[in-house]
N, C-alpha and C. Protein backbone atom coordinates (compact mmCIF):
# COMPACT_ATOMS: atom_id res chain seq x y z
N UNK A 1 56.88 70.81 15.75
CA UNK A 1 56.24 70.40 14.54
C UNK A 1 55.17 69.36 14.86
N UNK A 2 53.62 69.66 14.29
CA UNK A 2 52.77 68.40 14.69
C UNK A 2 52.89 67.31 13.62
N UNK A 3 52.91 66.05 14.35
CA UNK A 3 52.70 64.97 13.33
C UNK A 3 50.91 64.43 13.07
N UNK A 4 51.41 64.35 11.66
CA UNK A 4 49.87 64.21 10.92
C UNK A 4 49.74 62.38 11.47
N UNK A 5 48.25 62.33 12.34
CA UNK A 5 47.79 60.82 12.49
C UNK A 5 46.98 60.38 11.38
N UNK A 6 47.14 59.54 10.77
CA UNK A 6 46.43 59.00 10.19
C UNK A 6 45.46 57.90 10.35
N UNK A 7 44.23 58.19 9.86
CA UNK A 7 43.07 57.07 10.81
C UNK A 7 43.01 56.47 9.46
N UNK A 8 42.84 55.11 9.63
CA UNK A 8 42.44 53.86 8.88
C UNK A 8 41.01 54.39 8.32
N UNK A 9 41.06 54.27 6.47
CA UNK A 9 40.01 54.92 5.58
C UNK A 9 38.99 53.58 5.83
N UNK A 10 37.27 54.36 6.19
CA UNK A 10 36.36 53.27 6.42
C UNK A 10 35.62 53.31 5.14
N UNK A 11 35.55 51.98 4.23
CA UNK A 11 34.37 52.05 3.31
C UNK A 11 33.21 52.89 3.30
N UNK A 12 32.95 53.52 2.25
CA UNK A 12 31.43 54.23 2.23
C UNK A 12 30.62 52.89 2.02
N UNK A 13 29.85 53.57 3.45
CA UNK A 13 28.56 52.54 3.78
C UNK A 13 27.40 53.30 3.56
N UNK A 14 25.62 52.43 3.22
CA UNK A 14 24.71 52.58 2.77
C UNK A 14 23.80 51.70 4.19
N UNK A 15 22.78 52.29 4.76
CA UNK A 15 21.83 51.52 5.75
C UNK A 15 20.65 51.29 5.21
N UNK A 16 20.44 49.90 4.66
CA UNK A 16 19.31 49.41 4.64
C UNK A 16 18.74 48.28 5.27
N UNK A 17 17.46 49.09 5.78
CA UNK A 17 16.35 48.33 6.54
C UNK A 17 17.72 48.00 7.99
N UNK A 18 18.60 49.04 8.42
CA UNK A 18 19.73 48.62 9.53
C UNK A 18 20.42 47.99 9.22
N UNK A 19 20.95 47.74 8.44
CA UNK A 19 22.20 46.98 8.09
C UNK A 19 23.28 48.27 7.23
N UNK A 20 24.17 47.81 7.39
CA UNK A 20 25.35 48.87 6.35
C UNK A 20 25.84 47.80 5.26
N UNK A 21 25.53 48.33 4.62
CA UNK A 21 25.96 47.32 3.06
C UNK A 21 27.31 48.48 2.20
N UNK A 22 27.92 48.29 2.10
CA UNK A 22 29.29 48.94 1.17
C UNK A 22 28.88 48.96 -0.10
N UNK A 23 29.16 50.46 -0.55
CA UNK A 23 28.68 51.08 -1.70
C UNK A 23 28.99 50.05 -2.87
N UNK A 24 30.34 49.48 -2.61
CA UNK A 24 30.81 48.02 -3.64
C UNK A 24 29.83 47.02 -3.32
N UNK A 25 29.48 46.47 -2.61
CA UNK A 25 28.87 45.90 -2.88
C UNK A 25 27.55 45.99 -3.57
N UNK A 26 27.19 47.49 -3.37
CA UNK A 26 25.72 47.97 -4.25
C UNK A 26 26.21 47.62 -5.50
N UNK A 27 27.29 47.98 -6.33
CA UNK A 27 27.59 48.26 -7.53
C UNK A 27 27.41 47.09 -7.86
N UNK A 28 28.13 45.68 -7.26
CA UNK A 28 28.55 44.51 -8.35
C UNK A 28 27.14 44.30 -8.10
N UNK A 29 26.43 44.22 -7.39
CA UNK A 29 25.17 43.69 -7.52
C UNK A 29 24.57 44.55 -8.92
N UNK A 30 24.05 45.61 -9.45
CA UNK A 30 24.24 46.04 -10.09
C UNK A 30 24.59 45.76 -11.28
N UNK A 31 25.86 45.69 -11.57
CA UNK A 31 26.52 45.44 -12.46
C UNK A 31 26.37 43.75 -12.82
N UNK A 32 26.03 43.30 -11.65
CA UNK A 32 25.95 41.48 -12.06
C UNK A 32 24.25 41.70 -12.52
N UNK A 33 23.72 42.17 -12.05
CA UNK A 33 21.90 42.25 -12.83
C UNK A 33 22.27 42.55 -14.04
N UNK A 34 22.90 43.26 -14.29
CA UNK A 34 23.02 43.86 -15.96
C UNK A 34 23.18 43.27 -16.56
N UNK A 35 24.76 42.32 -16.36
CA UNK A 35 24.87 41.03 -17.24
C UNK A 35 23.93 40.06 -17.50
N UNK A 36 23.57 39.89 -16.20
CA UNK A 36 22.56 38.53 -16.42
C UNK A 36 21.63 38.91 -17.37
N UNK A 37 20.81 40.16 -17.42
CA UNK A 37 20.15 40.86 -18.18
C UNK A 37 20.25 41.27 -19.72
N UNK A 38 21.24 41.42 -19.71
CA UNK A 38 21.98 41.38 -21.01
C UNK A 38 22.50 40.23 -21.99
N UNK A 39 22.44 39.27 -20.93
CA UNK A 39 22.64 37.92 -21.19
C UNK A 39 21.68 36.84 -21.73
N UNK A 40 20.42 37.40 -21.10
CA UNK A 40 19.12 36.50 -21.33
C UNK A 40 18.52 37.25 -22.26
N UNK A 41 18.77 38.44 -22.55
CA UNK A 41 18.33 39.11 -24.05
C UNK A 41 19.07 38.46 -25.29
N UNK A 42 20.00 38.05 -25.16
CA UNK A 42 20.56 38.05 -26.37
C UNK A 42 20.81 36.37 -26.46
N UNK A 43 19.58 35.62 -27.42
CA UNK A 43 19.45 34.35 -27.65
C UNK A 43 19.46 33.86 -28.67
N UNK A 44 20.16 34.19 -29.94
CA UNK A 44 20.36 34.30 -30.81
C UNK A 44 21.54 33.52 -31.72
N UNK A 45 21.83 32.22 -32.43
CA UNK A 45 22.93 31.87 -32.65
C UNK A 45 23.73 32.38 -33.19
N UNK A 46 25.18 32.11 -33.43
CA UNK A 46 25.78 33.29 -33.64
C UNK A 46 27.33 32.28 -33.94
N UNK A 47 27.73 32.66 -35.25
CA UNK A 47 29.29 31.82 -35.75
C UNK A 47 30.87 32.16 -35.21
N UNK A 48 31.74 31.25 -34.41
CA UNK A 48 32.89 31.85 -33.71
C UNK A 48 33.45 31.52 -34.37
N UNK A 49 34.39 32.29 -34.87
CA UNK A 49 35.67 31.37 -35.69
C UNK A 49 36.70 31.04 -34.47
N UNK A 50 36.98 29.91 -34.52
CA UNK A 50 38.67 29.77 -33.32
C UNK A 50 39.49 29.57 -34.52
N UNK A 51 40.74 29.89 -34.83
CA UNK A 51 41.46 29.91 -35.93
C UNK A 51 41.04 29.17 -37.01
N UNK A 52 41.14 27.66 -37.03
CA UNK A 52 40.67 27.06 -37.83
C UNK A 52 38.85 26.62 -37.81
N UNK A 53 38.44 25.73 -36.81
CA UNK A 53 37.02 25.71 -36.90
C UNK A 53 36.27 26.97 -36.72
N UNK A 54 35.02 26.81 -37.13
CA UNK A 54 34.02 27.43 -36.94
C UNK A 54 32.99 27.03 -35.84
N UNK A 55 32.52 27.59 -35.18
CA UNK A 55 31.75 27.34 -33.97
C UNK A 55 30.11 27.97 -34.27
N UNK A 56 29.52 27.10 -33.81
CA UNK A 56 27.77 27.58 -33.72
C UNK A 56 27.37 27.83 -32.50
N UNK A 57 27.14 28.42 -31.98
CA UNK A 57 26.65 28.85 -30.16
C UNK A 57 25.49 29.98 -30.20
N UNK A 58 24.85 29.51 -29.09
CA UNK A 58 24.02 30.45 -28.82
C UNK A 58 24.84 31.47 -28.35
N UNK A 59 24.38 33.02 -28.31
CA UNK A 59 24.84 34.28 -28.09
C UNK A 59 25.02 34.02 -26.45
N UNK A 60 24.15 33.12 -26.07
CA UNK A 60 24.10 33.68 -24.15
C UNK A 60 25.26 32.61 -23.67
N UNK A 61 25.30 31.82 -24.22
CA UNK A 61 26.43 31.12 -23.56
C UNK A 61 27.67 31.39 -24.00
N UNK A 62 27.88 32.19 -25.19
CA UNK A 62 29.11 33.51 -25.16
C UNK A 62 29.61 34.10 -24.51
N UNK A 63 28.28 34.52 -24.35
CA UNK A 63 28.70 36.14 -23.11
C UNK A 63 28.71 35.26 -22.25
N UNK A 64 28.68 34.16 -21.24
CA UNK A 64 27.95 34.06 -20.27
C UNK A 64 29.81 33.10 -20.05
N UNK A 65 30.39 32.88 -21.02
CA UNK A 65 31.67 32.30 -20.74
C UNK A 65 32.85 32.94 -20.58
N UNK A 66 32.39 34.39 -21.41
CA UNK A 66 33.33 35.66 -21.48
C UNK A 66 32.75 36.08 -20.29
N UNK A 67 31.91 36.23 -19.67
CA UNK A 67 31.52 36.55 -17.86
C UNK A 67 32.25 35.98 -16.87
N UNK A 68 32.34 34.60 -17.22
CA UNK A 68 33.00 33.92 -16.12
C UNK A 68 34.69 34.20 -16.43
N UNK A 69 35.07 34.08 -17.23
CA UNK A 69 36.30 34.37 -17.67
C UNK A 69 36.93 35.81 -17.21
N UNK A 70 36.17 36.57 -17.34
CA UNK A 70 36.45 38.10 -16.93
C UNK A 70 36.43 38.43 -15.51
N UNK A 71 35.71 37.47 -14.60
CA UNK A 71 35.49 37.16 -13.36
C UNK A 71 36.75 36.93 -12.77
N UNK A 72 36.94 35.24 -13.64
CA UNK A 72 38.37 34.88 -13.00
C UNK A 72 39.18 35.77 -12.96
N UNK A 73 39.84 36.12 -14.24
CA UNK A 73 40.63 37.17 -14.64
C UNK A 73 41.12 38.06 -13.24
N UNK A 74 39.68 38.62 -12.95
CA UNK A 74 39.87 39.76 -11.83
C UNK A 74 40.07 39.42 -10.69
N UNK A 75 39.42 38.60 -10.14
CA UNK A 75 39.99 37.40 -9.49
C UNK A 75 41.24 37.46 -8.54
N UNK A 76 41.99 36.90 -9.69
CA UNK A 76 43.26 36.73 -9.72
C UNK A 76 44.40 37.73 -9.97
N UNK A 77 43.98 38.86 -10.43
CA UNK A 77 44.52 40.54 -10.13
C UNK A 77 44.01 41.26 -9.04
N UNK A 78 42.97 40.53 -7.84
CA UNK A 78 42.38 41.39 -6.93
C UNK A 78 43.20 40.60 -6.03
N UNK A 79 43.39 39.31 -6.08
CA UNK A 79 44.17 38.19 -5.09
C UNK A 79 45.44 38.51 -5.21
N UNK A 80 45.98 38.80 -6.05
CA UNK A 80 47.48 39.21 -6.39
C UNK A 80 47.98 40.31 -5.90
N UNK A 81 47.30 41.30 -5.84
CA UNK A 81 46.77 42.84 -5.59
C UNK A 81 47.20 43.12 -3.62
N UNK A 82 46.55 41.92 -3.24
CA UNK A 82 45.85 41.76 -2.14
C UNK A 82 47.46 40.86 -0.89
N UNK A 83 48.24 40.10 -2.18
CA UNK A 83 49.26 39.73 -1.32
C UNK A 83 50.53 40.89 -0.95
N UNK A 84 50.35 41.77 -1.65
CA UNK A 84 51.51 42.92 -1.63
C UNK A 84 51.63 43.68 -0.57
């Protein structure tokens, strides 16, 4: 009976200008332009309710706290992820 070897899976890599950059890393780059992009469009004030007060904020420092927040978040499920 042959035994199946298994070779250690290598990231899909991308060569630019000679370098190999990982397809992840294309994306968050990507995906982090968008936000920022999306972020500096939308400047607009805008009313939060937190249960009781009401809040006045600009729209970009909304998103831009729900960014960092969503960051951590993952963060800390990729670190967690990562001790197992």
């Amino acid at each position: 009976m042959a035994q199946k070897t298994t070779r250690p899976h290598a990231p899909s890599t991308l060569s630019v200008k000679g370098r190999d950059i990982r397809m992840r890393t294309i994306g968050i780059v990507v995906l982090a332009a968008a936000a920022i992009w999306f972020i500096a469009a939308n400047t607009a004030s805008v009313d939060i309710r937190l249960w009781i007060p009401v809040l006045t904020l600009p729209l970009w420092a909304v998103l831009a706290a729900t960014l960092l927040a969503g960051m951590a978040i993952g963060g800390l499920i990729v670190r967690r992820r990562a001790r197992r």
